[in-house]
N, C-alpha and C. Protein backbone atom coordinates (compact mmCIF):
# COMPACT_ATOMS: atom_id res chain seq x y z
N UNK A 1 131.79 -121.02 -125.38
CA UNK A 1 133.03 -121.55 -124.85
C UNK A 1 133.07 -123.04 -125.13
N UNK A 2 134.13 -123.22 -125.62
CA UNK A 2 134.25 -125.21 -126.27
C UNK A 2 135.21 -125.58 -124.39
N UNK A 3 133.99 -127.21 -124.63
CA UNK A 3 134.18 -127.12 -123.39
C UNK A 3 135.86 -128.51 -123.95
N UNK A 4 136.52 -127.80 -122.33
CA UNK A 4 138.04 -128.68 -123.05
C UNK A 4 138.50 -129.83 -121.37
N UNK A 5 138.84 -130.98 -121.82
CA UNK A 5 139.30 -131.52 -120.29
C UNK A 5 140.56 -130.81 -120.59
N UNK A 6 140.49 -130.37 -119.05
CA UNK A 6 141.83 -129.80 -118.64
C UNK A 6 141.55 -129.91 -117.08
N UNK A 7 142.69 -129.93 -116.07
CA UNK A 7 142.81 -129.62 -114.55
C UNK A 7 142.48 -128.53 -114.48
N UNK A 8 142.25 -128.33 -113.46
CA UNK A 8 141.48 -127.23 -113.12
C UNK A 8 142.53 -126.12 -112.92
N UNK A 9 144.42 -126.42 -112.34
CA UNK A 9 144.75 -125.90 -112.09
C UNK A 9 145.48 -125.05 -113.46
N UNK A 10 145.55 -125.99 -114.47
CA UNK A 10 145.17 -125.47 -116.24
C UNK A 10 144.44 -124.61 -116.54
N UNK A 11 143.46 -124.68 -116.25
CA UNK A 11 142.13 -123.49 -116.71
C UNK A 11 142.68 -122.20 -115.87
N UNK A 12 142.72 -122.50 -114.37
CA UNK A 12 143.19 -121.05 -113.53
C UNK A 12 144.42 -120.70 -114.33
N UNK A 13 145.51 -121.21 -114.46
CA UNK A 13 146.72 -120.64 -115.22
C UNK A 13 146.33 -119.94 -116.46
N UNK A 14 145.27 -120.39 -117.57
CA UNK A 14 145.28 -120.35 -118.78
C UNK A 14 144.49 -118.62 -118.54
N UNK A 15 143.58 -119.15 -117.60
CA UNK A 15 142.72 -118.03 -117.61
C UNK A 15 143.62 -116.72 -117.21
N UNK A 16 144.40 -117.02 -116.14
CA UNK A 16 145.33 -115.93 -115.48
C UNK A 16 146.03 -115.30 -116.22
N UNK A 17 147.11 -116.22 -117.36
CA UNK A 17 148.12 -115.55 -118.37
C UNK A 17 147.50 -115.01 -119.64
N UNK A 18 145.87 -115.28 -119.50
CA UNK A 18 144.97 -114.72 -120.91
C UNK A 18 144.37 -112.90 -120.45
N UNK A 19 144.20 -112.89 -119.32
CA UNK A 19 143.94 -111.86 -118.14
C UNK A 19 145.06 -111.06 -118.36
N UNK A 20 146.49 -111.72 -117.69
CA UNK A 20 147.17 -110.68 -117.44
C UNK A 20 148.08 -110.09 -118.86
N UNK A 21 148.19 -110.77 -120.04
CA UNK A 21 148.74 -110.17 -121.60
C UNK A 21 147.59 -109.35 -122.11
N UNK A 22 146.29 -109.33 -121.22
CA UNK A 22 145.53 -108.70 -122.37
C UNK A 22 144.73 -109.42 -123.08
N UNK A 23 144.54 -110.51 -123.50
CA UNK A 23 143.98 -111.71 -124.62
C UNK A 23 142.51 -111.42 -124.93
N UNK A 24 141.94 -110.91 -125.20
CA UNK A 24 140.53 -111.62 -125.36
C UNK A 24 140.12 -111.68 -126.65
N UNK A 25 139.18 -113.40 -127.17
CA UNK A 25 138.68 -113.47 -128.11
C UNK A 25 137.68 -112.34 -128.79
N UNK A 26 138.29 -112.69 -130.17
CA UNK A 26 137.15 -111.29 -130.97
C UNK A 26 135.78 -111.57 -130.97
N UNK A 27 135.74 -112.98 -131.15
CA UNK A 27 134.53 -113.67 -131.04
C UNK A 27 133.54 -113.79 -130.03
N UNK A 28 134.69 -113.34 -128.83
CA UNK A 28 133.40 -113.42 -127.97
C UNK A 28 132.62 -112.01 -127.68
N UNK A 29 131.39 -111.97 -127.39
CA UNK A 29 130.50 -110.16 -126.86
C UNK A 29 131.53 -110.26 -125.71
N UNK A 30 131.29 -109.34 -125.72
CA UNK A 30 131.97 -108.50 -123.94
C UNK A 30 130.95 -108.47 -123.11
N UNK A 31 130.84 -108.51 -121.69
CA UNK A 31 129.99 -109.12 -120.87
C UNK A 31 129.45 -107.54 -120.07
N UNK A 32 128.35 -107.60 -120.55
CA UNK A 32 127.78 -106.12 -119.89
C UNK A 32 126.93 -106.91 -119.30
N UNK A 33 126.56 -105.71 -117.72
CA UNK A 33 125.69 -106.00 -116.31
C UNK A 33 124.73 -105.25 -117.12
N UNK A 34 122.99 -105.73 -116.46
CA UNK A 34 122.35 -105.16 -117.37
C UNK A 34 121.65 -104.73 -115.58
N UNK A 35 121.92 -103.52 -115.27
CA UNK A 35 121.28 -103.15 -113.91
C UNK A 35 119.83 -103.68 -113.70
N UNK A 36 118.96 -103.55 -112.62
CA UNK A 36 117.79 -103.78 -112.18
C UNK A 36 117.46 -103.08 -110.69
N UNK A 37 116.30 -102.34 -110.91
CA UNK A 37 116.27 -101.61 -109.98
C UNK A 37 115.80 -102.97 -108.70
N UNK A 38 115.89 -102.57 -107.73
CA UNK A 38 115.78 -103.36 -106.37
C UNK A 38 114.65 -103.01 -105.71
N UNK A 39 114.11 -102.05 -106.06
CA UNK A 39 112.66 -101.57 -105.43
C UNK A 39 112.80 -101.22 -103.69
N UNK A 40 113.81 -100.53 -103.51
CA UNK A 40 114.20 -100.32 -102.22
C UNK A 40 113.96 -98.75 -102.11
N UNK A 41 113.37 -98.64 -101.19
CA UNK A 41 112.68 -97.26 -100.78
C UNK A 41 114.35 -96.17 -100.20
N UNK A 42 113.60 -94.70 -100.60
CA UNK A 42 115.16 -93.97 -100.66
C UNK A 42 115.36 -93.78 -98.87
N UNK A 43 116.69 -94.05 -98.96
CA UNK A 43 117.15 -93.62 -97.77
C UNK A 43 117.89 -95.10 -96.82
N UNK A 44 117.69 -95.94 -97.63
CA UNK A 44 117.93 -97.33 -97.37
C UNK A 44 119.73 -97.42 -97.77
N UNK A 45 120.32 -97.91 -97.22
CA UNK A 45 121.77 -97.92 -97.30
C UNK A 45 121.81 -99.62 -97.38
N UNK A 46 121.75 -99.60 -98.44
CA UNK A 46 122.25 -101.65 -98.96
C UNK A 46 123.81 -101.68 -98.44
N UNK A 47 124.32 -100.99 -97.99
CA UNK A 47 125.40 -101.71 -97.26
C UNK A 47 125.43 -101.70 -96.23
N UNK A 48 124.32 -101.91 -95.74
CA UNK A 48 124.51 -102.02 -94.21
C UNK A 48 123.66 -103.49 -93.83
N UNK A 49 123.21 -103.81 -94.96
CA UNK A 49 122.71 -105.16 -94.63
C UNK A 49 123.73 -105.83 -94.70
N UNK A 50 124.83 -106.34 -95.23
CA UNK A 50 126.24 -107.19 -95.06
C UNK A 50 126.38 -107.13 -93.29
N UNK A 51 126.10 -106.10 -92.72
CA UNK A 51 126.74 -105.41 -91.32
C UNK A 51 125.35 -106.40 -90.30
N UNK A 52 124.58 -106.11 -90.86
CA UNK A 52 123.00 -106.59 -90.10
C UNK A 52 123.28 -107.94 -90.20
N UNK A 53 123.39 -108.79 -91.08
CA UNK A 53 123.98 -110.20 -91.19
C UNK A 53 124.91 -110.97 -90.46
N UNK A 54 125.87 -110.01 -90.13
CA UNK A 54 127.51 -110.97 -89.69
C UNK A 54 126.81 -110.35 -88.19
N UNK A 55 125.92 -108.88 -87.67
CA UNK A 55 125.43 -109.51 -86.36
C UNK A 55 124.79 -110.50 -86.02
N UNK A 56 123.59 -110.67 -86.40
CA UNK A 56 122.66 -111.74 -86.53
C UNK A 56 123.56 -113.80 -86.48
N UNK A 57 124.52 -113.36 -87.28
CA UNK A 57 125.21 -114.52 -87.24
C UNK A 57 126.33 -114.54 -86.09
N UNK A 58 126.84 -113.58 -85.62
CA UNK A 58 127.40 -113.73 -84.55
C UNK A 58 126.43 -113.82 -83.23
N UNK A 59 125.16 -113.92 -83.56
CA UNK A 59 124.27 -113.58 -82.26
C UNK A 59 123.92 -114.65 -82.28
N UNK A 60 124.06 -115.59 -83.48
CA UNK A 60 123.45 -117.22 -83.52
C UNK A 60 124.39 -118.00 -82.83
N UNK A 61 125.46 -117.47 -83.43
CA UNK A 61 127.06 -118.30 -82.67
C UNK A 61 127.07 -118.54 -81.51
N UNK A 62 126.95 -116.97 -80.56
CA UNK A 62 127.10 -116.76 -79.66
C UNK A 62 126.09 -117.75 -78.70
N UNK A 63 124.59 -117.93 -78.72
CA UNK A 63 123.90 -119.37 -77.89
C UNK A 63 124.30 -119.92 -78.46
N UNK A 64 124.78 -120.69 -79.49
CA UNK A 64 125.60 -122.09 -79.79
C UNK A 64 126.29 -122.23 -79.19
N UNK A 65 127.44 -121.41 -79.03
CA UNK A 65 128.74 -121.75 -78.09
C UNK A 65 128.00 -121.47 -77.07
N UNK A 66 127.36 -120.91 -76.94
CA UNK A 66 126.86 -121.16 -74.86
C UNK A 66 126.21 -122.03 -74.25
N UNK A 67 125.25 -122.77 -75.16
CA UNK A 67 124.84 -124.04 -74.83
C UNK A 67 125.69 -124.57 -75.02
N UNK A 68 126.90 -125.06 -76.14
CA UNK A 68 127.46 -126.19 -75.95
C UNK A 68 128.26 -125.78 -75.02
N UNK A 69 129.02 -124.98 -74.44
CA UNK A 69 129.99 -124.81 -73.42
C UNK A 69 129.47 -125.27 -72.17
N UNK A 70 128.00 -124.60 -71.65
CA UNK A 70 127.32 -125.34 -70.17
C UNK A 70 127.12 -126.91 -70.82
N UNK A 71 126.89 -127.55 -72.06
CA UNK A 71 126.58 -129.00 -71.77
C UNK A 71 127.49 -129.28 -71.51
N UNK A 72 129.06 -129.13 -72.21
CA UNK A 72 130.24 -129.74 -71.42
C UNK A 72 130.67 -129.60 -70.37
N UNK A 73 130.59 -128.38 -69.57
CA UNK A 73 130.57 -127.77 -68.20
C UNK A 73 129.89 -129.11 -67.37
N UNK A 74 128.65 -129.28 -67.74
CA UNK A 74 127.89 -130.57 -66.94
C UNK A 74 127.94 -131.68 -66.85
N UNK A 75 128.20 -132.16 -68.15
CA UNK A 75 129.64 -132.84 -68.13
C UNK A 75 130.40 -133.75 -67.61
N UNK A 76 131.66 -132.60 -67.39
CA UNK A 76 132.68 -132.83 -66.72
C UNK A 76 132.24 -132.45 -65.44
N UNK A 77 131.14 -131.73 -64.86
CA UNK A 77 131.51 -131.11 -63.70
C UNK A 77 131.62 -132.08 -62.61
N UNK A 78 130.98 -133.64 -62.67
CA UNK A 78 131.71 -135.07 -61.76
C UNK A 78 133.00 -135.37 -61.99
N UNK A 79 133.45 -135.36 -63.39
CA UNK A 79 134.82 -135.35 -63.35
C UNK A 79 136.08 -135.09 -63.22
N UNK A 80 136.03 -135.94 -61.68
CA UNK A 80 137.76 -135.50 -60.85
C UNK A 80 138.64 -136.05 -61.23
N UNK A 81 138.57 -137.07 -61.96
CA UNK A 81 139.85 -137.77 -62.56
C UNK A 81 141.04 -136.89 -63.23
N UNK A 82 140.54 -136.47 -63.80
CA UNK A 82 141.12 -135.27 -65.54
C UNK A 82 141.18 -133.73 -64.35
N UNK A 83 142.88 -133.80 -64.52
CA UNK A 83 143.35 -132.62 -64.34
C UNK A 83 142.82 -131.34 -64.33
């Protein structure tokens, strides 16, 4: 690929209207995935790690926001001024 200054919002367009007519250079190979096994024992469901993740990260969230909520709780809790 010749590298070209262009905006970026140039390249997304160029790329988009080369995408959507169909376009592709003769010159270039066509881009094949070349698989690899993962060495994951049978019975293992790889999509359920995405699922194991966003708990884990909502379980991190969750004491974040709870400590910071009691430090502000403590706080304010002298403060009678504020409504």
């Amino acid at each position: 690929m010749v590298k070209e200054h262009k905006s970026f919002k140039e390249l997304v367009n160029t790329a988009l209207y080369q995408f959507l007519s169909g376009y592709h250079d003769p010159e270039e190979p066509p881009f094949i995935v070349q698989p690899k096994a993962m060495g994951l024992n049978s019975g293992i469901d790889i999509s359920e790690f995405n699922k194991l993740v966003d708990d884990l990260d909502s379980d991190a969230f969750l004491e974040v926001a709870d400590l910071s909520n009691a430090s502000y709780k403590a706080n304010t809790a002298g403060d009678h001024d504020n409504p």
